[in-house]
N, C-alpha and C. Protein backbone atom coordinates (compact mmCIF):
# COMPACT_ATOMS: atom_id res chain seq x y z
N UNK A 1 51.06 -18.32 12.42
CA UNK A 1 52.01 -18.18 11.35
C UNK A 1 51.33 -17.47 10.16
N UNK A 2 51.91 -16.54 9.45
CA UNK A 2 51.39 -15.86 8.68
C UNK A 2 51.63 -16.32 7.47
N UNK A 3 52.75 -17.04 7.06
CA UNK A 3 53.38 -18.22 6.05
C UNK A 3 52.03 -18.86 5.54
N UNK A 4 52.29 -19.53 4.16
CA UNK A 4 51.40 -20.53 3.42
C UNK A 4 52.18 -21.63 3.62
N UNK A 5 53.49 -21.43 3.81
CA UNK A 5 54.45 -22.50 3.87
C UNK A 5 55.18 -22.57 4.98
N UNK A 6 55.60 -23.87 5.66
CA UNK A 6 56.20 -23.77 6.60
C UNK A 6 57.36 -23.18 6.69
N UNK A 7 57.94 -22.40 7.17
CA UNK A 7 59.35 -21.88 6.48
C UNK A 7 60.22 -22.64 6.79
N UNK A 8 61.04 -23.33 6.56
CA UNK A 8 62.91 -23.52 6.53
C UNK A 8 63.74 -23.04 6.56
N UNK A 9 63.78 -21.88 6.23
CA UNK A 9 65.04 -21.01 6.70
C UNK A 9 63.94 -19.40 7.69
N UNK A 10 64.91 -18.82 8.39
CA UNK A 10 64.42 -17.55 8.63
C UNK A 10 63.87 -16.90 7.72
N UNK A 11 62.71 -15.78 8.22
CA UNK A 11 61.96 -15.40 7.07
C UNK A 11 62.97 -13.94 6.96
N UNK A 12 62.59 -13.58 5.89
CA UNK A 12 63.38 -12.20 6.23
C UNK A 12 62.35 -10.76 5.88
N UNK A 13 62.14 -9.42 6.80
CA UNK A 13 61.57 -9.00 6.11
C UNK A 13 62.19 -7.98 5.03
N UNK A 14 61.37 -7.51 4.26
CA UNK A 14 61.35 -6.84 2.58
C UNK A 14 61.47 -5.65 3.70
N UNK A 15 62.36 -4.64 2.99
CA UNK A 15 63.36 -3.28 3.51
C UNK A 15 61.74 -2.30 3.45
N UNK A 16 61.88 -1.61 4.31
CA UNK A 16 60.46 -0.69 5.07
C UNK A 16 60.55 0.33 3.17
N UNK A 17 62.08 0.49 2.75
CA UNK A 17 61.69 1.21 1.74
C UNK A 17 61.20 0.96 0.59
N UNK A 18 60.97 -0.42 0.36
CA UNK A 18 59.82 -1.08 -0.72
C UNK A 18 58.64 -0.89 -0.38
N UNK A 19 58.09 -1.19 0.90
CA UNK A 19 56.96 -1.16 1.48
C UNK A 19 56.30 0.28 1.11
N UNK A 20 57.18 0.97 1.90
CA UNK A 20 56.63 2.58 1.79
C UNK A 20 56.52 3.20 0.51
N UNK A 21 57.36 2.41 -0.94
CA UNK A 21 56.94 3.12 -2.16
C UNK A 21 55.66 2.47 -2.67
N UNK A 22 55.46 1.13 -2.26
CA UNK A 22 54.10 0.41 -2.37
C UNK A 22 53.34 1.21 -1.70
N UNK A 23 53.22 1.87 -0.84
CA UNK A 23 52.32 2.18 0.31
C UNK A 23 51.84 4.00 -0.72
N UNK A 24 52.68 4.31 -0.89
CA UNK A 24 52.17 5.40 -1.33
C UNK A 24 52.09 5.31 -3.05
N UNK A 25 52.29 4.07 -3.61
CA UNK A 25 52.03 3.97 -5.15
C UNK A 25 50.34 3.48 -4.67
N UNK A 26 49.85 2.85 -4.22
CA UNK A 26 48.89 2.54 -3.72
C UNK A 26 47.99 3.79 -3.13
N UNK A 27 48.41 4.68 -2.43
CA UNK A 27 47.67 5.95 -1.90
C UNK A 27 47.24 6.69 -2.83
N UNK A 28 48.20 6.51 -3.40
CA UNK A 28 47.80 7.96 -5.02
C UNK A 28 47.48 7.50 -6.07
N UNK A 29 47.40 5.90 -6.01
CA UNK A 29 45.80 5.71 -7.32
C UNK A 29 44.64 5.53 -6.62
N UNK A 30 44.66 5.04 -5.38
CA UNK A 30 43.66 5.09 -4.70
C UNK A 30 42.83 6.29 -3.20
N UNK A 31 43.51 7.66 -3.52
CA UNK A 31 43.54 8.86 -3.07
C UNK A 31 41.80 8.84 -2.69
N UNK A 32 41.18 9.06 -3.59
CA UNK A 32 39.85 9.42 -3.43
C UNK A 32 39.23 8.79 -2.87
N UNK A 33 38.97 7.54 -2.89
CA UNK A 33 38.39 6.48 -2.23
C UNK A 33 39.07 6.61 -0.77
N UNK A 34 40.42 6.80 -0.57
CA UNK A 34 40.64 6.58 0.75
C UNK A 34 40.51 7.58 1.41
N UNK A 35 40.13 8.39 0.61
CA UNK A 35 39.36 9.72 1.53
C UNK A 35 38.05 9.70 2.15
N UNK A 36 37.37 9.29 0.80
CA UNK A 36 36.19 9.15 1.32
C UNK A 36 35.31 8.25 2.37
N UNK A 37 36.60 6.93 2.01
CA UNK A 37 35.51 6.19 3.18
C UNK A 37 37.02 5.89 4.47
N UNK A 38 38.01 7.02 4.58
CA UNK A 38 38.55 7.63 5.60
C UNK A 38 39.22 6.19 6.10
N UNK A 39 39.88 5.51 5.23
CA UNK A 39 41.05 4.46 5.05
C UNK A 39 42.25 4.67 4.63
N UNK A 40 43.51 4.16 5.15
CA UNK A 40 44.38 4.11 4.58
C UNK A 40 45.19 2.82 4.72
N UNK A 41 46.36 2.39 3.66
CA UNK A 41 47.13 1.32 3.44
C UNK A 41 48.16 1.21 4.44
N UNK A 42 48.73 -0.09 5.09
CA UNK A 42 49.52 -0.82 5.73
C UNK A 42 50.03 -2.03 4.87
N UNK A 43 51.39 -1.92 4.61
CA UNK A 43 51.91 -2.81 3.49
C UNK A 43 53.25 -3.86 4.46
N UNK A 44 53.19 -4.89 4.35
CA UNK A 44 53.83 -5.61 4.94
C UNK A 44 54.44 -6.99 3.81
N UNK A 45 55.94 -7.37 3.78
CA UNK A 45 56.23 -8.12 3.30
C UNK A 45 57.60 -9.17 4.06
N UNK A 46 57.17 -10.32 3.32
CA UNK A 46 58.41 -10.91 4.20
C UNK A 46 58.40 -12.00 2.92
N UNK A 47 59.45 -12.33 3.03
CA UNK A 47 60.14 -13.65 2.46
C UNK A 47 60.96 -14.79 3.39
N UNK A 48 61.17 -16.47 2.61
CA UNK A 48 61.69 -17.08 3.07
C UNK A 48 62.52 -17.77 1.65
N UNK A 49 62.66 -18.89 2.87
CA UNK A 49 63.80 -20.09 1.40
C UNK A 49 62.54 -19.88 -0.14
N UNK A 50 61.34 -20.58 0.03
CA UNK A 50 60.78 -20.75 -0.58
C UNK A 50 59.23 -20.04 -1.28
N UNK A 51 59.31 -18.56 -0.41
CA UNK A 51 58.21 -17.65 -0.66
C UNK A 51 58.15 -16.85 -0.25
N UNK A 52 57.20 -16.02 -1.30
CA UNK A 52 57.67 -14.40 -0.97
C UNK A 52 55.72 -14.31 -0.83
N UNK A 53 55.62 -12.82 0.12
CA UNK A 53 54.53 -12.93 0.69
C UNK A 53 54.06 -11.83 0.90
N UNK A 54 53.10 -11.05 0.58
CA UNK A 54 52.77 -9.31 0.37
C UNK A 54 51.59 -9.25 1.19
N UNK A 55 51.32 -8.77 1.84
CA UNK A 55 50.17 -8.36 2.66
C UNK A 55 49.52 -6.76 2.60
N UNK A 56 48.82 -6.61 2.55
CA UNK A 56 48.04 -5.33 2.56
C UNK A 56 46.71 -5.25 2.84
N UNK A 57 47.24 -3.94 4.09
CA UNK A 57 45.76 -3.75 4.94
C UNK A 57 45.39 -2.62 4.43
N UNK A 58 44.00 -2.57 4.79
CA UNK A 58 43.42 -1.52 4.22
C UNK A 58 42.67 -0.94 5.68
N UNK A 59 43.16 -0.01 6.28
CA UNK A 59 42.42 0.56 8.64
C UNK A 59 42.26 1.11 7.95
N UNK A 60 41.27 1.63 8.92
CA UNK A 60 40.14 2.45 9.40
C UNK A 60 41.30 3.49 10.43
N UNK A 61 42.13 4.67 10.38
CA UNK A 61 43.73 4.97 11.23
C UNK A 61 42.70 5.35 12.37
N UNK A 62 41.46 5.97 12.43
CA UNK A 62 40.51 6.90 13.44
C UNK A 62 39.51 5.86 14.45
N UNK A 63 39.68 4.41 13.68
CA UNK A 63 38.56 3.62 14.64
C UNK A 63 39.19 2.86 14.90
N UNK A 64 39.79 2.31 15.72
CA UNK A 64 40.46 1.06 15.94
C UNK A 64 39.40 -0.17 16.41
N UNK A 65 38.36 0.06 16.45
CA UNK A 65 36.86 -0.66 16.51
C UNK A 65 37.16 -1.21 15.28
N UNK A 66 37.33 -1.24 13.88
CA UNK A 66 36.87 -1.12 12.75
C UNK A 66 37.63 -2.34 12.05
N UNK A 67 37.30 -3.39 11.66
CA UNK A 67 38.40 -4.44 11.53
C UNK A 67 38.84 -3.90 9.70
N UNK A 68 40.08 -4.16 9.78
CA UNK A 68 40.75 -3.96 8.29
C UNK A 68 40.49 -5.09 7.43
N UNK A 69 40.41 -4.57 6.40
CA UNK A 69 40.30 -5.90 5.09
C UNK A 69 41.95 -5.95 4.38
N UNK A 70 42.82 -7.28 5.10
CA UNK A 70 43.83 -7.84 4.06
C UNK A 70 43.69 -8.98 3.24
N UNK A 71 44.66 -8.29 2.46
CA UNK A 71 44.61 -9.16 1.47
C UNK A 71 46.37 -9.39 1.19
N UNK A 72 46.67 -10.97 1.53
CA UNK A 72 47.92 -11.76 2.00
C UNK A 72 47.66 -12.74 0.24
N UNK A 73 49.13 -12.36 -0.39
CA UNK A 73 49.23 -12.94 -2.07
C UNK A 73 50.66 -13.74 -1.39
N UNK A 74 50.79 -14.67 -1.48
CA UNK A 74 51.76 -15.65 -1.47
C UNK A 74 52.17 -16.03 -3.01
N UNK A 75 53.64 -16.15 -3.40
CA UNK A 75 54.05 -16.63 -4.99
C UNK A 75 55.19 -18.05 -4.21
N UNK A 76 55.31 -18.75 -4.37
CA UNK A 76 56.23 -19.62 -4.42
C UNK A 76 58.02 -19.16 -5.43
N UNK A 77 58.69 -18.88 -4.68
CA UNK A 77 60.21 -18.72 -4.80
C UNK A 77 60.99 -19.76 -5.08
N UNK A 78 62.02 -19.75 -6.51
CA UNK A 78 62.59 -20.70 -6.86
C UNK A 78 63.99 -20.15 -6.88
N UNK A 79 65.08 -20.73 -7.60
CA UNK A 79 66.31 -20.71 -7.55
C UNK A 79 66.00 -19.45 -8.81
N UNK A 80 65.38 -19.53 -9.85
CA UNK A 80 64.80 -19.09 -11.14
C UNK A 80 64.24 -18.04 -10.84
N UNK A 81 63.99 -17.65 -9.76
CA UNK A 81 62.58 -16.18 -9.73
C UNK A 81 63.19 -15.32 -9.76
N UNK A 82 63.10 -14.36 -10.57
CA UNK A 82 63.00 -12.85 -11.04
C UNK A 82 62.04 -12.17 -9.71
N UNK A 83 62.79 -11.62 -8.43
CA UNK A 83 62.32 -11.31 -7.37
C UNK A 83 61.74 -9.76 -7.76
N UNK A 84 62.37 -8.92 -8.39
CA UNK A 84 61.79 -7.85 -9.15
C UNK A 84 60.32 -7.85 -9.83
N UNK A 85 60.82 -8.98 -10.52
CA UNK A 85 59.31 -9.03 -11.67
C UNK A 85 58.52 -9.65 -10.45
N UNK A 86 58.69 -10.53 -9.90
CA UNK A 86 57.66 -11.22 -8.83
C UNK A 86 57.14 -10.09 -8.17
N UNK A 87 57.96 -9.39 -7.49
CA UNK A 87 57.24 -8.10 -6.62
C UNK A 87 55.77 -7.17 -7.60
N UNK A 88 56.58 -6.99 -8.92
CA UNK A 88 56.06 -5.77 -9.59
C UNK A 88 54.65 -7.03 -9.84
N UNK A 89 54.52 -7.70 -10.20
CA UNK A 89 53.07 -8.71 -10.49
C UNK A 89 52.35 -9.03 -9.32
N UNK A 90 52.73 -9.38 -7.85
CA UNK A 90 52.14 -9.06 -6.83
C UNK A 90 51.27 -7.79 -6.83
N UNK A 91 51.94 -6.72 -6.85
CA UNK A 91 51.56 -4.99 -6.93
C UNK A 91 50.12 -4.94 -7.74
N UNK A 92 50.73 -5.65 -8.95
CA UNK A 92 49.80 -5.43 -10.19
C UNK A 92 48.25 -6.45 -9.44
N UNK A 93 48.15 -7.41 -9.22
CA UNK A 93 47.47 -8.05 -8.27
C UNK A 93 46.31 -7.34 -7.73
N UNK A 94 47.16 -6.78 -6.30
CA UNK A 94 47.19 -5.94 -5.17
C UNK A 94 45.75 -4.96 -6.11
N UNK A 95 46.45 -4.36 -6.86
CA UNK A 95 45.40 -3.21 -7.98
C UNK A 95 44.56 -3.87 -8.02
N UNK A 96 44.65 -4.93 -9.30
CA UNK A 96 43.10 -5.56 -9.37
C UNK A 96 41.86 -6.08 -8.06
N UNK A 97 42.69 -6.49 -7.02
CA UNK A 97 41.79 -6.89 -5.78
C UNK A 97 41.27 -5.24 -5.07
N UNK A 98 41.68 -4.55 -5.09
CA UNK A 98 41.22 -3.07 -4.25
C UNK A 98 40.63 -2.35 -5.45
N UNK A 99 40.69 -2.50 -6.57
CA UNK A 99 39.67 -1.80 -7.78
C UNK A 99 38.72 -2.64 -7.48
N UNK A 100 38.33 -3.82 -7.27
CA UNK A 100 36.99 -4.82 -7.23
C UNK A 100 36.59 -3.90 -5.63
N UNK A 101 37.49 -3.89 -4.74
CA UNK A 101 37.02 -3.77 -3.46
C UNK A 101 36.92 -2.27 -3.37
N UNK A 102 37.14 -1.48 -3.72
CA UNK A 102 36.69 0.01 -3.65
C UNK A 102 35.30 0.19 -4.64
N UNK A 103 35.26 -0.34 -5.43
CA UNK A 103 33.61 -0.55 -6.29
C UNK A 103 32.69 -1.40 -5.64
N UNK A 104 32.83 -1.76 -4.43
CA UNK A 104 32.08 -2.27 -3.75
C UNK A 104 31.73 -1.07 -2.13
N UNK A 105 32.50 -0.14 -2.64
CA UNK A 105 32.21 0.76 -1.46
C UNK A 105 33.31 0.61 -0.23
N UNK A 106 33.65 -0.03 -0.49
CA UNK A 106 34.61 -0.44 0.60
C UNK A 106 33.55 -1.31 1.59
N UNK A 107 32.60 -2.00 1.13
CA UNK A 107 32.06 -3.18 2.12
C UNK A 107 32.54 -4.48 1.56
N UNK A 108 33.67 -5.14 1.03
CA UNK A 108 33.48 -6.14 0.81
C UNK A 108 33.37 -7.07 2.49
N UNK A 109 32.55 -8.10 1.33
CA UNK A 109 32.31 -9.02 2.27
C UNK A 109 32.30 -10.43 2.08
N UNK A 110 33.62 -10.85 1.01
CA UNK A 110 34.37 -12.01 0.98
C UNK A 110 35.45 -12.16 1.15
N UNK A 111 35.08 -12.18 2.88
CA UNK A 111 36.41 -12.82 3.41
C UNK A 111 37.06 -14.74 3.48
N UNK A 112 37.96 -14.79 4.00
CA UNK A 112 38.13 -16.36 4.15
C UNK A 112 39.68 -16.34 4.82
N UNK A 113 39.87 -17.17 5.48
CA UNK A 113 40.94 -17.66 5.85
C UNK A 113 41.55 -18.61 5.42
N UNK A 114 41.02 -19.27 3.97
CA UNK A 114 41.59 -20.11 3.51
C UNK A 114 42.24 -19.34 2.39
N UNK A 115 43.56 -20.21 2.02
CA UNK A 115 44.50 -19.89 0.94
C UNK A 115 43.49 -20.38 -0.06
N UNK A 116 43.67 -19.55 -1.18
CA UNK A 116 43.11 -19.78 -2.59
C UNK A 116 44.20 -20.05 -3.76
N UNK A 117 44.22 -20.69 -4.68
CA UNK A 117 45.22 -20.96 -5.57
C UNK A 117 44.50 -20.09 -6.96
N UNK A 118 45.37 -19.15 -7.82
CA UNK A 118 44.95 -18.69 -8.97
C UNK A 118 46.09 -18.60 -9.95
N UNK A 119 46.02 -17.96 -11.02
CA UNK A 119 46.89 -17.76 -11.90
C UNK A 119 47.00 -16.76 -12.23
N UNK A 120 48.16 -15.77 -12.77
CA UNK A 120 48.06 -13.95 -12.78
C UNK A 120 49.11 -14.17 -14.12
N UNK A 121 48.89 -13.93 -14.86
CA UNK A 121 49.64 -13.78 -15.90
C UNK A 121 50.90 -14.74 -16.37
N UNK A 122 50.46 -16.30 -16.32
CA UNK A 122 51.91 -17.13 -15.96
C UNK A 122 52.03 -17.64 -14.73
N UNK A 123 51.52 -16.67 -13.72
CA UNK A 123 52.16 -16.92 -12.23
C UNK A 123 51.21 -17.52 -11.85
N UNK A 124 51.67 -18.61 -10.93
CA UNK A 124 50.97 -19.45 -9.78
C UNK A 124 51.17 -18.35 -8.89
N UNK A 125 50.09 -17.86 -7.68
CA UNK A 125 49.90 -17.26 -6.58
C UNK A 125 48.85 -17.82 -5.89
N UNK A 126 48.71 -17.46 -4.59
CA UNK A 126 47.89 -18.20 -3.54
C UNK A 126 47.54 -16.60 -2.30
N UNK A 127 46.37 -16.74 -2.12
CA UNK A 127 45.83 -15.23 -2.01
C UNK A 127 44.35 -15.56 -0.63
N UNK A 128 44.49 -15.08 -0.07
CA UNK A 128 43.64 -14.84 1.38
C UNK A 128 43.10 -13.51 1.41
N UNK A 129 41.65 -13.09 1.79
CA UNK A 129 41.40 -12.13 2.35
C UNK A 129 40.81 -12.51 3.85
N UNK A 130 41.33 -11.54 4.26
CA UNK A 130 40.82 -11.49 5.84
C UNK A 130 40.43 -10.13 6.50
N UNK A 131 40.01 -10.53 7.63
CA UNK A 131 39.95 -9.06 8.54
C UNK A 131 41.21 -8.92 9.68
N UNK A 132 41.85 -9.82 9.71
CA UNK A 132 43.38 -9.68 10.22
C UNK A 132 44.02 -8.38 10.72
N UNK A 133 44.18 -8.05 11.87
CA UNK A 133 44.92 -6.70 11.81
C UNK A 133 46.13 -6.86 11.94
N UNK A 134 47.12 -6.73 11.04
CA UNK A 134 48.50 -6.92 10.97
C UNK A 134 49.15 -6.65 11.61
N UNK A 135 48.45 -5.37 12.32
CA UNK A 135 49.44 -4.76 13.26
C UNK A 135 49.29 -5.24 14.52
N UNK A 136 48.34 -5.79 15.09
CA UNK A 136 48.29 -6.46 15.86
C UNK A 136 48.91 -7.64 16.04
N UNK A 137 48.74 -8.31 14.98
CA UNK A 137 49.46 -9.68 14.63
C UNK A 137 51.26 -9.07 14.80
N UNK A 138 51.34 -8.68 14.16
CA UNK A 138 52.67 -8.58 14.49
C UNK A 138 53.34 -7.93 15.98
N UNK A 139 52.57 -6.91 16.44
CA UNK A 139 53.01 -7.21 17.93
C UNK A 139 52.78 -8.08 19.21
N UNK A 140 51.70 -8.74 18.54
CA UNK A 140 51.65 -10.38 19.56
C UNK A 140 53.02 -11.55 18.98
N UNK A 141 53.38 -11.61 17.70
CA UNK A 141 54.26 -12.43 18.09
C UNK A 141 55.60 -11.59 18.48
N UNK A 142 55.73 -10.10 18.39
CA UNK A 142 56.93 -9.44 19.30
C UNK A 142 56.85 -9.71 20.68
N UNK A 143 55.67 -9.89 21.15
CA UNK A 143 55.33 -10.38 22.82
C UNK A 143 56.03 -11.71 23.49
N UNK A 144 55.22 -12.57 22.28
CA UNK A 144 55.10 -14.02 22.45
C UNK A 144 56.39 -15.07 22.02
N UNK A 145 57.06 -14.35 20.77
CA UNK A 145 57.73 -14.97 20.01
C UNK A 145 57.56 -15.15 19.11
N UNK A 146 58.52 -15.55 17.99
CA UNK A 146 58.00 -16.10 16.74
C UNK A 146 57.79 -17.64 16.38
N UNK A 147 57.76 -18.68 17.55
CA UNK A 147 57.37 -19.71 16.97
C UNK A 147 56.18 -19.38 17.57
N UNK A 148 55.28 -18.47 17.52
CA UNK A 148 53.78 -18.35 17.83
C UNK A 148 53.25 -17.99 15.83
């Protein structure tokens, strides 16, 4: 399960055309770097009753040897959430974690599979890095199912 939370209702995913303006608002501040160390972004989102959930990989498109570094921001969803502003502060996030991780060369090497709890401006969020390949993950549970 890719969830922080168990879901309760179906998750739903976020329309490929959010993704893809993330995907390339992301390419073109981060152009140079993903040239150089010959990476590019995979943006994935889904929501449920109670949370919204942003994922972003950072492949290697030429090595499939090469494990990706994501980074999965979970916000908790209320009756009250401003799903707009929630997205755009995720994003803002997203920046600060890949400015730390591109000044590291693109070696970071704090990963974890545990959820972390922080605060972003007001916001409670809960944030994982991994080496996860999303894309993989997501066509094993197209295989398997989704109660996998």
């Amino acid at each position: 399960m890719i969830f922080r939370k168990t879901p309760q209702t179906k998750k739903t995913i976020i329309p490929a055309t959010w993704c893809e303006q993330v995907t390339q608002t992301l390419t073109d501040h981060y152009d140079s770097f993903l040239k150089v160390y010959d990476r590019e972004f995979n943006i994935f989102a889904y929501s449920h009753s109670e949370e919204f959930l942003l994922i972003v990989s950072c492949t290697t498109p030429d090595n499939p040897d090469h494990s990706p570094s994501s980074l999965f921001i979970s916000a908790d969803l209320t009756e009250k959430t401003d799903a707009s502003q929630l997205m755009d502060q995720l994003i803002d996030v997203t920046g600060i974690f890949f400015d730390q991780y591109f000044n590291q060369e693109g070696n970071w090497t704090d990963f974890s599979g545990k959820w972390e709890k922080d605060q972003f401006l007001g916001l409670e969020l809960h944030y994982k890095i991994s080496r996860e390949n999303m894309l993989l993950t997501i066509e094993a549970n197209r295989l398997l199912g989704e109660e996998f």
